[in-house]
C-alpha atoms as a PDB file:
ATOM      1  CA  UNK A   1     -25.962   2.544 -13.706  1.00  0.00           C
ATOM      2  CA  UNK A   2     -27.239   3.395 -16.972  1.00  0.00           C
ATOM      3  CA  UNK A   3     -26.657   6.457 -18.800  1.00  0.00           C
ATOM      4  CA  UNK A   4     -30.502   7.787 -19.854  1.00  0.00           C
ATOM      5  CA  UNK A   5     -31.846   8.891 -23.032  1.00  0.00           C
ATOM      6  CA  UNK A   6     -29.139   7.981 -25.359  1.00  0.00           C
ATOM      7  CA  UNK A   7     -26.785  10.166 -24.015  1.00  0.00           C
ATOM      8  CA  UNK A   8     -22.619   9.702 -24.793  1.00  0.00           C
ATOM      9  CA  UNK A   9     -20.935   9.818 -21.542  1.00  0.00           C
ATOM     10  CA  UNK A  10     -21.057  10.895 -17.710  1.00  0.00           C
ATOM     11  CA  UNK A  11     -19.407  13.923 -16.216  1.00  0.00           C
ATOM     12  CA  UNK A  12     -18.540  13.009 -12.625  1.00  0.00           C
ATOM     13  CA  UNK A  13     -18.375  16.163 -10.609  1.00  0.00           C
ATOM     14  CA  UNK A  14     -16.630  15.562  -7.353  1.00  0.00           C
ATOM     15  CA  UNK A  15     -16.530  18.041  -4.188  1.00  0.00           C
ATOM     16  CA  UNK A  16     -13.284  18.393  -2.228  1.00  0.00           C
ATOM     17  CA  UNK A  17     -12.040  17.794   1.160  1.00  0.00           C
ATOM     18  CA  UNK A  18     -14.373  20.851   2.425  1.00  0.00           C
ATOM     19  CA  UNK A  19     -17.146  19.069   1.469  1.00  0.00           C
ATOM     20  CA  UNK A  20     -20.630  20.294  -0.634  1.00  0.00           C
ATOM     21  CA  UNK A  21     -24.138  19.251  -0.867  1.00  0.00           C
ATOM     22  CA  UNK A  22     -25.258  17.119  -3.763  1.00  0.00           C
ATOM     23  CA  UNK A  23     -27.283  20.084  -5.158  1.00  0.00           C
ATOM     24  CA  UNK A  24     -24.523  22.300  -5.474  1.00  0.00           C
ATOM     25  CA  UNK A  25     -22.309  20.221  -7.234  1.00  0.00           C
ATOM     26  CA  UNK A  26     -24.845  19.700 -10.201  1.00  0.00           C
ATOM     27  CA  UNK A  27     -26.218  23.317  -9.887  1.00  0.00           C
ATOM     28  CA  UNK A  28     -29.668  21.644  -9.433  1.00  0.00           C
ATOM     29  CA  UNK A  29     -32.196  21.863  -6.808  1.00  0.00           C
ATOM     30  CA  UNK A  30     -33.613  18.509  -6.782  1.00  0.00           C
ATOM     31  CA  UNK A  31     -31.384  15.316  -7.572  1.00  0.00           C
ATOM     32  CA  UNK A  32     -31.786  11.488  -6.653  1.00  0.00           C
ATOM     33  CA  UNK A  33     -29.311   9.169  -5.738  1.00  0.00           C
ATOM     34  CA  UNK A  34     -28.969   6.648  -8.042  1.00  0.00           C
ATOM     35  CA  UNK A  35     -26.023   4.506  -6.383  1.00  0.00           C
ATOM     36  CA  UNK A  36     -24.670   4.236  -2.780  1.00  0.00           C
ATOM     37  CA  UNK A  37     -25.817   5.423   0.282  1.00  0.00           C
ATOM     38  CA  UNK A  38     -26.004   7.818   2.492  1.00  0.00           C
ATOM     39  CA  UNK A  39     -22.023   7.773   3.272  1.00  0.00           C
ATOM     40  CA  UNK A  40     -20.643   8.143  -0.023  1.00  0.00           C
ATOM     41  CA  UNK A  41     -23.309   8.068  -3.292  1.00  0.00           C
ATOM     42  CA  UNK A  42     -23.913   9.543  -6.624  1.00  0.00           C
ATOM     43  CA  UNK A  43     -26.636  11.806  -7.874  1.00  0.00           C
ATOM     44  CA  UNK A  44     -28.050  13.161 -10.563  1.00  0.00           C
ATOM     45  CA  UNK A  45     -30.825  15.422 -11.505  1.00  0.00           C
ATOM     46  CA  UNK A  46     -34.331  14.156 -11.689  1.00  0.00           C
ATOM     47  CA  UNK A  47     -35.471  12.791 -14.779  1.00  0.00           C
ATOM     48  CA  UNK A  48     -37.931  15.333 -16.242  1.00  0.00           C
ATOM     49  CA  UNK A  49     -36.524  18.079 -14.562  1.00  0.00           C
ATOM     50  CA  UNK A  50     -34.218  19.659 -16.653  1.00  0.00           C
ATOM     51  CA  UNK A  51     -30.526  19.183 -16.940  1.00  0.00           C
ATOM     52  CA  UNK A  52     -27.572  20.454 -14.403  1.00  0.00           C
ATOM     53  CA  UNK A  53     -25.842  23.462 -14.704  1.00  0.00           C
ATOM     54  CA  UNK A  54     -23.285  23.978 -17.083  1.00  0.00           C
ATOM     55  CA  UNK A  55     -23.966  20.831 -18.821  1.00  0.00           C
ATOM     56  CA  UNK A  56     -23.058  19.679 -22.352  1.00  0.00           C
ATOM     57  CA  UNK A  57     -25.510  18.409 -24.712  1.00  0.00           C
ATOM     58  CA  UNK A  58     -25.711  14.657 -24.711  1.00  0.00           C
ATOM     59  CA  UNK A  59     -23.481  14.090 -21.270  1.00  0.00           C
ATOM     60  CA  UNK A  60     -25.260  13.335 -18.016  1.00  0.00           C
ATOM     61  CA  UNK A  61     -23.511  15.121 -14.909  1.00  0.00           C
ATOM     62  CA  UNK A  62     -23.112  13.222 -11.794  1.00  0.00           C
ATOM     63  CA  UNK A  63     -21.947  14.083  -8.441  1.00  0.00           C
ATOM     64  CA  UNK A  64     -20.410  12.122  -6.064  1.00  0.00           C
ATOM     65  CA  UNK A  65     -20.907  12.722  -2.704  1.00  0.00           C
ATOM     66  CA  UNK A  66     -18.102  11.365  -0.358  1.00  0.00           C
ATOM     67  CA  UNK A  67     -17.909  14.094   2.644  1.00  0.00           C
ATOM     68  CA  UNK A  68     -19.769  11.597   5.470  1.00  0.00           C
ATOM     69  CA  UNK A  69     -16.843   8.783   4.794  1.00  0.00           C
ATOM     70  CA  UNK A  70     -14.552  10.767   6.799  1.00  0.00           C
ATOM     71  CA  UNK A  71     -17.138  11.855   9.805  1.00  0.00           C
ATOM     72  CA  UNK A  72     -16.774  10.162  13.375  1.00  0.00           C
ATOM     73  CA  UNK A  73     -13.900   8.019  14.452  1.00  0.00           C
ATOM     74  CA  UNK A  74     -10.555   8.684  13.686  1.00  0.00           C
ATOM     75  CA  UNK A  75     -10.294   4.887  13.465  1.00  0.00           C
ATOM     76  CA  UNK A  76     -12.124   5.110  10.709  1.00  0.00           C
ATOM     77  CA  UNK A  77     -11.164   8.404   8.847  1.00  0.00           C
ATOM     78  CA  UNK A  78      -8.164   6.863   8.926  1.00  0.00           C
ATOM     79  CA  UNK A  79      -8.374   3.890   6.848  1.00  0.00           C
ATOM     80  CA  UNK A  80     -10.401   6.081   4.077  1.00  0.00           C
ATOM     81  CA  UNK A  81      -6.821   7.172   4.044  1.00  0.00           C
ATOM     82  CA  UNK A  82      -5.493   3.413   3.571  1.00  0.00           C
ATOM     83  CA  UNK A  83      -8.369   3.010   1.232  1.00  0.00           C
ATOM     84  CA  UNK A  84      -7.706   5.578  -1.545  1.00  0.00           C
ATOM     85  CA  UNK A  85      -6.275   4.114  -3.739  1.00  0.00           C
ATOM     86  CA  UNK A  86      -8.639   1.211  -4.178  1.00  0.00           C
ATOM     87  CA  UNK A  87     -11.829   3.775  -4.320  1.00  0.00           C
ATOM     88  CA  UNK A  88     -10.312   6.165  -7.405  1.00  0.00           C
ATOM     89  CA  UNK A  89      -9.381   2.892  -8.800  1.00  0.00           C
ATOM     90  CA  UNK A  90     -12.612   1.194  -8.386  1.00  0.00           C
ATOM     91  CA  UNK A  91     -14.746   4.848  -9.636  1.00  0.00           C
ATOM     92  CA  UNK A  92     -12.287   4.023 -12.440  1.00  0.00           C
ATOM     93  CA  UNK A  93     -13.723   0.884 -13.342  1.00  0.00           C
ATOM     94  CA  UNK A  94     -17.715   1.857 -12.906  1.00  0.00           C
ATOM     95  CA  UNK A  95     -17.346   4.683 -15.497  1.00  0.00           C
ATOM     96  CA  UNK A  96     -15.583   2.733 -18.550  1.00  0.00           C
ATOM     97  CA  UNK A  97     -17.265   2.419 -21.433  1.00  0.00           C
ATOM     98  CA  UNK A  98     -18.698  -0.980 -21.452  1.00  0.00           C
ATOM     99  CA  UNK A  99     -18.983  -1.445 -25.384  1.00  0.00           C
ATOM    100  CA  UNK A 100     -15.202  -1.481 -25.046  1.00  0.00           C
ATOM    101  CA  UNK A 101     -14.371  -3.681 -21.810  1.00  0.00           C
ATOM    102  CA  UNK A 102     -17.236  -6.349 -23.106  1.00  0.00           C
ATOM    103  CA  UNK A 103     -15.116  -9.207 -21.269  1.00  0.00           C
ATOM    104  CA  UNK A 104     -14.225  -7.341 -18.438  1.00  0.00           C
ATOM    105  CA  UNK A 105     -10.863  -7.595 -18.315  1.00  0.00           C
ATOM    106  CA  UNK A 106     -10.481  -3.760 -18.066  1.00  0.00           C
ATOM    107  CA  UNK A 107     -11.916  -4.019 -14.889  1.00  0.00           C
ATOM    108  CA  UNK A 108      -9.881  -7.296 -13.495  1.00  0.00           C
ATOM    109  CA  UNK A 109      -7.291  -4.998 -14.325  1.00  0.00           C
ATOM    110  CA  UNK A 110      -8.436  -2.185 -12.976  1.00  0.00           C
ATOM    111  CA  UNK A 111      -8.807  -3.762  -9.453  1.00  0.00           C
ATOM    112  CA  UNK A 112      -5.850  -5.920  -9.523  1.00  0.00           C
ATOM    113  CA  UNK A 113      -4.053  -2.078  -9.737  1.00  0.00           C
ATOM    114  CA  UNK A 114      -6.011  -1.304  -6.790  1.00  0.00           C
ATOM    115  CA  UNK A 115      -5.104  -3.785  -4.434  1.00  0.00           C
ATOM    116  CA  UNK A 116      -1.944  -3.597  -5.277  1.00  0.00           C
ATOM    117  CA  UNK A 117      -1.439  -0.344  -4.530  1.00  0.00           C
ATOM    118  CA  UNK A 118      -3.570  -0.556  -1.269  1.00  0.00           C
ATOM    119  CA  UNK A 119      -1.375  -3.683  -0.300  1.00  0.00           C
ATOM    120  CA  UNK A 120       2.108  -1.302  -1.059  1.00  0.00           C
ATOM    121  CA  UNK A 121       0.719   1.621   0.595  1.00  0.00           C
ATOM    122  CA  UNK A 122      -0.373   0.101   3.981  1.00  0.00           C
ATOM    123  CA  UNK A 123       2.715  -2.404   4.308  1.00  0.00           C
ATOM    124  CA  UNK A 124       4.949   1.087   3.870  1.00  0.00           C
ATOM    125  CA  UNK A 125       2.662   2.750   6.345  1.00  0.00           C
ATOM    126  CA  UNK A 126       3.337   0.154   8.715  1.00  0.00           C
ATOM    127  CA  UNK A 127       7.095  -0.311   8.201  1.00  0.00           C
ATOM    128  CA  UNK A 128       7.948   3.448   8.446  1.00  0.00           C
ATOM    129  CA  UNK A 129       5.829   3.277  12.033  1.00  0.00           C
ATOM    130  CA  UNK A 130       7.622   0.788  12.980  1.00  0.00           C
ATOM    131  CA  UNK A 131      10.963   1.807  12.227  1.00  0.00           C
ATOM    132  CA  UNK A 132       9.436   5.391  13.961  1.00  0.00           C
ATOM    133  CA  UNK A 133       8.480   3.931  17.098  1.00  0.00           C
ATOM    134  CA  UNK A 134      11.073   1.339  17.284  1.00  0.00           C
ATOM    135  CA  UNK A 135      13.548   4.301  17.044  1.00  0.00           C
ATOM    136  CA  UNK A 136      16.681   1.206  15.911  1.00  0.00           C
ATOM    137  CA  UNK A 137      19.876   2.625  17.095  1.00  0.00           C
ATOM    138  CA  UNK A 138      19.076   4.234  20.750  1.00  0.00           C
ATOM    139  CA  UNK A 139      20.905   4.329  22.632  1.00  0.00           C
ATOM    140  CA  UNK A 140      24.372   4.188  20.954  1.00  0.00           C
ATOM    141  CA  UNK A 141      26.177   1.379  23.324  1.00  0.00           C
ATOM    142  CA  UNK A 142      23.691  -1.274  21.333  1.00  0.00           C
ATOM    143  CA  UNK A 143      22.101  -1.154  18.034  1.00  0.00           C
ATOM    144  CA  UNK A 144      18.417  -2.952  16.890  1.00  0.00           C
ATOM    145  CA  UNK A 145      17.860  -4.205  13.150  1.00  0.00           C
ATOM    146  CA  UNK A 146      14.247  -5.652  13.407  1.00  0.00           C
ATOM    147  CA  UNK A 147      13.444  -6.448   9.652  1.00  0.00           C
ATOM    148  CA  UNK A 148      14.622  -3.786   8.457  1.00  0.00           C
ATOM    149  CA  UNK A 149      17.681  -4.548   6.314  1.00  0.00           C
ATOM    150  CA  UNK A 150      15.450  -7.022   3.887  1.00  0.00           C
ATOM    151  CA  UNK A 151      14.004  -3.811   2.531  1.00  0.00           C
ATOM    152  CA  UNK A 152      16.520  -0.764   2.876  1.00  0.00           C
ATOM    153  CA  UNK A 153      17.749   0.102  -0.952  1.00  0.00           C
ATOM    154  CA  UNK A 154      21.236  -0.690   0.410  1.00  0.00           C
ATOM    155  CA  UNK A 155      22.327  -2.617   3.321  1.00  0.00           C
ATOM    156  CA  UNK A 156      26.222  -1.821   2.801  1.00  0.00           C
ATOM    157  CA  UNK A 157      25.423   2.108   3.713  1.00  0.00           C
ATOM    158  CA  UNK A 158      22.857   0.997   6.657  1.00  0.00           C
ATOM    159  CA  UNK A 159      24.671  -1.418   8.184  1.00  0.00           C
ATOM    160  CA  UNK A 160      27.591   1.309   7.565  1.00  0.00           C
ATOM    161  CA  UNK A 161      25.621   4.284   9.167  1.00  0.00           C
ATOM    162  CA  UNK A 162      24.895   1.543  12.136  1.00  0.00           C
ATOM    163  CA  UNK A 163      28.582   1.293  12.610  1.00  0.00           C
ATOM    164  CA  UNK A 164      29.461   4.588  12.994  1.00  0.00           C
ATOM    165  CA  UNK A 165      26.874   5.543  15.963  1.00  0.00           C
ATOM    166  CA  UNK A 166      28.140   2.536  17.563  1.00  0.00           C
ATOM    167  CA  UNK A 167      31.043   3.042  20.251  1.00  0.00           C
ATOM    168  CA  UNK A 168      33.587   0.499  19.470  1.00  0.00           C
ATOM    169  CA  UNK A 169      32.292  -2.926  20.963  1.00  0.00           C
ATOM    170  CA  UNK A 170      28.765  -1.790  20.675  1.00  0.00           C
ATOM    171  CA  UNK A 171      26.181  -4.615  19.957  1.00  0.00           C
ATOM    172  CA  UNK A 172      24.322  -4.945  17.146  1.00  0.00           C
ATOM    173  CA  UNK A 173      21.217  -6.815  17.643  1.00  0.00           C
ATOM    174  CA  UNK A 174      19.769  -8.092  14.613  1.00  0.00           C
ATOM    175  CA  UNK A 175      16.569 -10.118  13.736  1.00  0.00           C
ATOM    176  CA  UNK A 176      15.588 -10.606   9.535  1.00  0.00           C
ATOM    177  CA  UNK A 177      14.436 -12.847   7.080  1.00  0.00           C
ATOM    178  CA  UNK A 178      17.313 -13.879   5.105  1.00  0.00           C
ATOM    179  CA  UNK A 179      18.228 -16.092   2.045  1.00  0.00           C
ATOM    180  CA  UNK A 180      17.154 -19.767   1.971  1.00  0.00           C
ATOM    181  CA  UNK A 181      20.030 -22.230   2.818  1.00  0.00           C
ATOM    182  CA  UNK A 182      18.410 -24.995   0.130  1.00  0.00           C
ATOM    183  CA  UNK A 183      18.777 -24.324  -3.576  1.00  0.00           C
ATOM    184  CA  UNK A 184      15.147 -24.494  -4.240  1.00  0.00           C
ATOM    185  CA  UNK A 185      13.789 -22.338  -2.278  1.00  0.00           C
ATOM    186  CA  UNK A 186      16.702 -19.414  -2.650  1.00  0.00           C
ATOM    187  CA  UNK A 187      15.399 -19.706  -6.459  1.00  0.00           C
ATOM    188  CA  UNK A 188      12.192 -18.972  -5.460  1.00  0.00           C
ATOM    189  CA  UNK A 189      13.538 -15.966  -3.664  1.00  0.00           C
ATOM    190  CA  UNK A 190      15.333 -14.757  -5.954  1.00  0.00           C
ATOM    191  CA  UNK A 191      12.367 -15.470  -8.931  1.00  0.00           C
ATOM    192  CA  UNK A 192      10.128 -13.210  -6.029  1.00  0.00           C
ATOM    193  CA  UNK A 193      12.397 -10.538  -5.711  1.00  0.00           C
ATOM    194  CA  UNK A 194      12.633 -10.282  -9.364  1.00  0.00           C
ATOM    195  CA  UNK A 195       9.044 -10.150 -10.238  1.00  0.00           C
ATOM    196  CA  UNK A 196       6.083  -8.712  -7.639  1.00  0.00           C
ATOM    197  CA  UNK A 197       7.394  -9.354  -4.289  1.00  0.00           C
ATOM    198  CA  UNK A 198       8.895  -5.816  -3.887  1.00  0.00           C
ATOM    199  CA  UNK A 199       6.200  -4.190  -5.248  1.00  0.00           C
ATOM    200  CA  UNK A 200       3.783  -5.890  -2.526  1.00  0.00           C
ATOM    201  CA  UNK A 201       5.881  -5.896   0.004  1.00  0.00           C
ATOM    202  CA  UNK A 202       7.146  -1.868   0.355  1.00  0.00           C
ATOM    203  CA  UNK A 203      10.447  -3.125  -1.319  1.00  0.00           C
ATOM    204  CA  UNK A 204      11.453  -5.996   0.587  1.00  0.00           C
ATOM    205  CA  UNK A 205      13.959  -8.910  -0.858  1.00  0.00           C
ATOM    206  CA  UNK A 206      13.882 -12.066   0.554  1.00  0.00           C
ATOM    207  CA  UNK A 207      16.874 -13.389  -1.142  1.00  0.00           C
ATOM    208  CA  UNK A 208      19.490 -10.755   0.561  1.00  0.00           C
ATOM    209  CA  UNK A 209      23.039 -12.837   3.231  1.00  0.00           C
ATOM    210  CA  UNK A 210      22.472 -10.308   5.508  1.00  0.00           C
ATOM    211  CA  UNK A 211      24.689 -12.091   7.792  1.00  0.00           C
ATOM    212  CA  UNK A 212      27.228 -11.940   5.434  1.00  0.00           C
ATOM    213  CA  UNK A 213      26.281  -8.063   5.267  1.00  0.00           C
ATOM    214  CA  UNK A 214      26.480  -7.670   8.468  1.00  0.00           C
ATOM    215  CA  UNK A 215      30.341  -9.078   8.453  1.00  0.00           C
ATOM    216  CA  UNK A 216      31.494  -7.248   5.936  1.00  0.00           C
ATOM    217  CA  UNK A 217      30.311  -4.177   7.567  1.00  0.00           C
ATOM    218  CA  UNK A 218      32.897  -4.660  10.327  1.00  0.00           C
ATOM    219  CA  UNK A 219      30.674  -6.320  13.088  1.00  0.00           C
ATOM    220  CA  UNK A 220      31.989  -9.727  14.452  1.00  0.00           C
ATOM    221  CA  UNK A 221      28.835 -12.383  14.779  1.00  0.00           C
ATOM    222  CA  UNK A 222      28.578 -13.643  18.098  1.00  0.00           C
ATOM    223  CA  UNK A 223      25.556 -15.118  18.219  1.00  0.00           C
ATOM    224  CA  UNK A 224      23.338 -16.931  15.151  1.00  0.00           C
ATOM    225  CA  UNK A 225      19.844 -18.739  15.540  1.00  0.00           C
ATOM    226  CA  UNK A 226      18.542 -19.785  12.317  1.00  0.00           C
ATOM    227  CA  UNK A 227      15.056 -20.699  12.081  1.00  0.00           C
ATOM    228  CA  UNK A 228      12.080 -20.577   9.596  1.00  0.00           C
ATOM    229  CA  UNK A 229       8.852 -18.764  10.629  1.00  0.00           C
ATOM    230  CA  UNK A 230       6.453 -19.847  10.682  1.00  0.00           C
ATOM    231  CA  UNK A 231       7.776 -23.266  12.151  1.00  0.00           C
ATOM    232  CA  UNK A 232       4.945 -25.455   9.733  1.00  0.00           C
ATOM    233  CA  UNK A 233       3.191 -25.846   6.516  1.00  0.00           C
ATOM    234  CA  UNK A 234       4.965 -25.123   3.257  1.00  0.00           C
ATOM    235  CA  UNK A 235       7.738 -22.681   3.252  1.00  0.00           C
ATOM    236  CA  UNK A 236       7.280 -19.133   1.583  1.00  0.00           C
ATOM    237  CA  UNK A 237      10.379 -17.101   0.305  1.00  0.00           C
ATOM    238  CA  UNK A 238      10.020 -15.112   3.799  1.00  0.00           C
ATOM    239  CA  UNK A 239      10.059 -17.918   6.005  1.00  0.00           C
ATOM    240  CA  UNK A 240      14.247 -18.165   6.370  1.00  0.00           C
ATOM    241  CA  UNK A 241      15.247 -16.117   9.649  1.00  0.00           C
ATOM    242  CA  UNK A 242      17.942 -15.426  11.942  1.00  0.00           C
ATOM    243  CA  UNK A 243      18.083 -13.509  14.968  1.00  0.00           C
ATOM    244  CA  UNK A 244      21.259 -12.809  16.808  1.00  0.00           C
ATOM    245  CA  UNK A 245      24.199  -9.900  17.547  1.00  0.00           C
ATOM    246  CA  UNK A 246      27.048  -9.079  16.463  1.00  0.00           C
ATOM    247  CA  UNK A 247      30.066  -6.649  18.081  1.00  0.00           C
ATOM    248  CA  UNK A 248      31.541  -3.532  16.364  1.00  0.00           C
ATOM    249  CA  UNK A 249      34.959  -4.679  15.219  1.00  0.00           C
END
């Protein structure tokens, strides 16, 4: 979009959640659209029709219309939701000032931050549903751990909490990803967990012994599978797993 007439900058007006007409936001009666569509799209007042209210000398106002995204389905209301973060990032990288970001590495940046952020916030979304829904330690005679401990900011105090609801020779059913038993690839784990993996994965650590956790919490292992997921192509610092139980001491 360009800015027209010479003008310095754009003022982005923005209506919120109860929604407003395109009009109102610029204090104008007539306006075009000049980008998007009829969902979400921003407009300005017609050229050669004066200027919108409140306006500063030299600065074109813009609204942006958003209130149809969220109309109709939940289904899809909902991932506006997921989506956030990548939109404000991504408004963020159509109004800097191009003189500056002539290579457009601003805006690599810009949207490497958004997907990030989008990745983070929908893997969290979907762990803390799971852990909801899976509801792990119900009832107390047995105990579930379903990728869960990989992730938890310490597994000595959860596997501890998962102790105490447990009457003595309750089972503790457990199924993670866990560290690598070759030296190559636990140094990959440990090089992810010390770099992005967390931060993409809603804080999980492939490098943790959560077997070895899981005995010095006071559980006895009784039964161990060990097996990488999935079974072919090239291993990725998730792929170690083990899935067995364990018995209160």
């Amino acid at each position: 979009m360009e800015i027209p007439g010479g003008d310095r900058g754009v003022e982005l007006r923005i209506h919120g959640v109860s929604g407003a007409s395109a009009e109102t936001i610029v204090d104008h009666p007539i306006v075009v659209r000049v980008a998007g569509d009829g969902h979400a799209g921003f407009y300005r007042v017609r050229e050669g029709l004066g200027s919108a209210g409140g306006a500063t000398a030299g600065v074109v106002v813009e609204a942006y219309r958003w209130g149809t995204l969220t109309a109709g389905v939940a289904v899809r209301t909902a991932s506006m939701l997921v989506l956030l973060p990548f939109m404000l990032s991504n408004l963020a990288v159509w109004m800097r000032s191009t003189p500056v970001d002539r290579c457009g590495l601003l805006g690599g940046l810009c949207r490497l931050l958004a997907g990030s952020l989008t990745v983070a916030f929908t893997l969290a979304l979907v762990g803390v549903t799971m852990n909801l829904t899976g509801w792990q330690c119900v009832p107390y005679a047995e105990c579930r751990e379903s990728l869960v401990l990989c992730s938890v900011p310490d597994q000595a105090v959860a596997l501890g909490e998962a102790r105490r609801v447990l009457r003595p020779g309750g089972e503790l059913r457990f199924y993670e990803h866990v560290v690598a038993q070759t030296p190559g690839l636990r140094r990959a784990q440990r090089l992810a967990d010390a770099t992005l993996w967390p931060l993409f994965c809603a804080g999980c650590h492939t490098a943790r012994d959560t077997v070895a956790a899981i005995r010095a919490a006071g559980f006895e292992v009784t039964a161990l599978d060990r097996f990488r997921f999935p079974p072919t192509g090239l291993p990725a610092p998730a792929s170690p797993h083990v899935l067995g139980t364990a018995i209160r001491a």
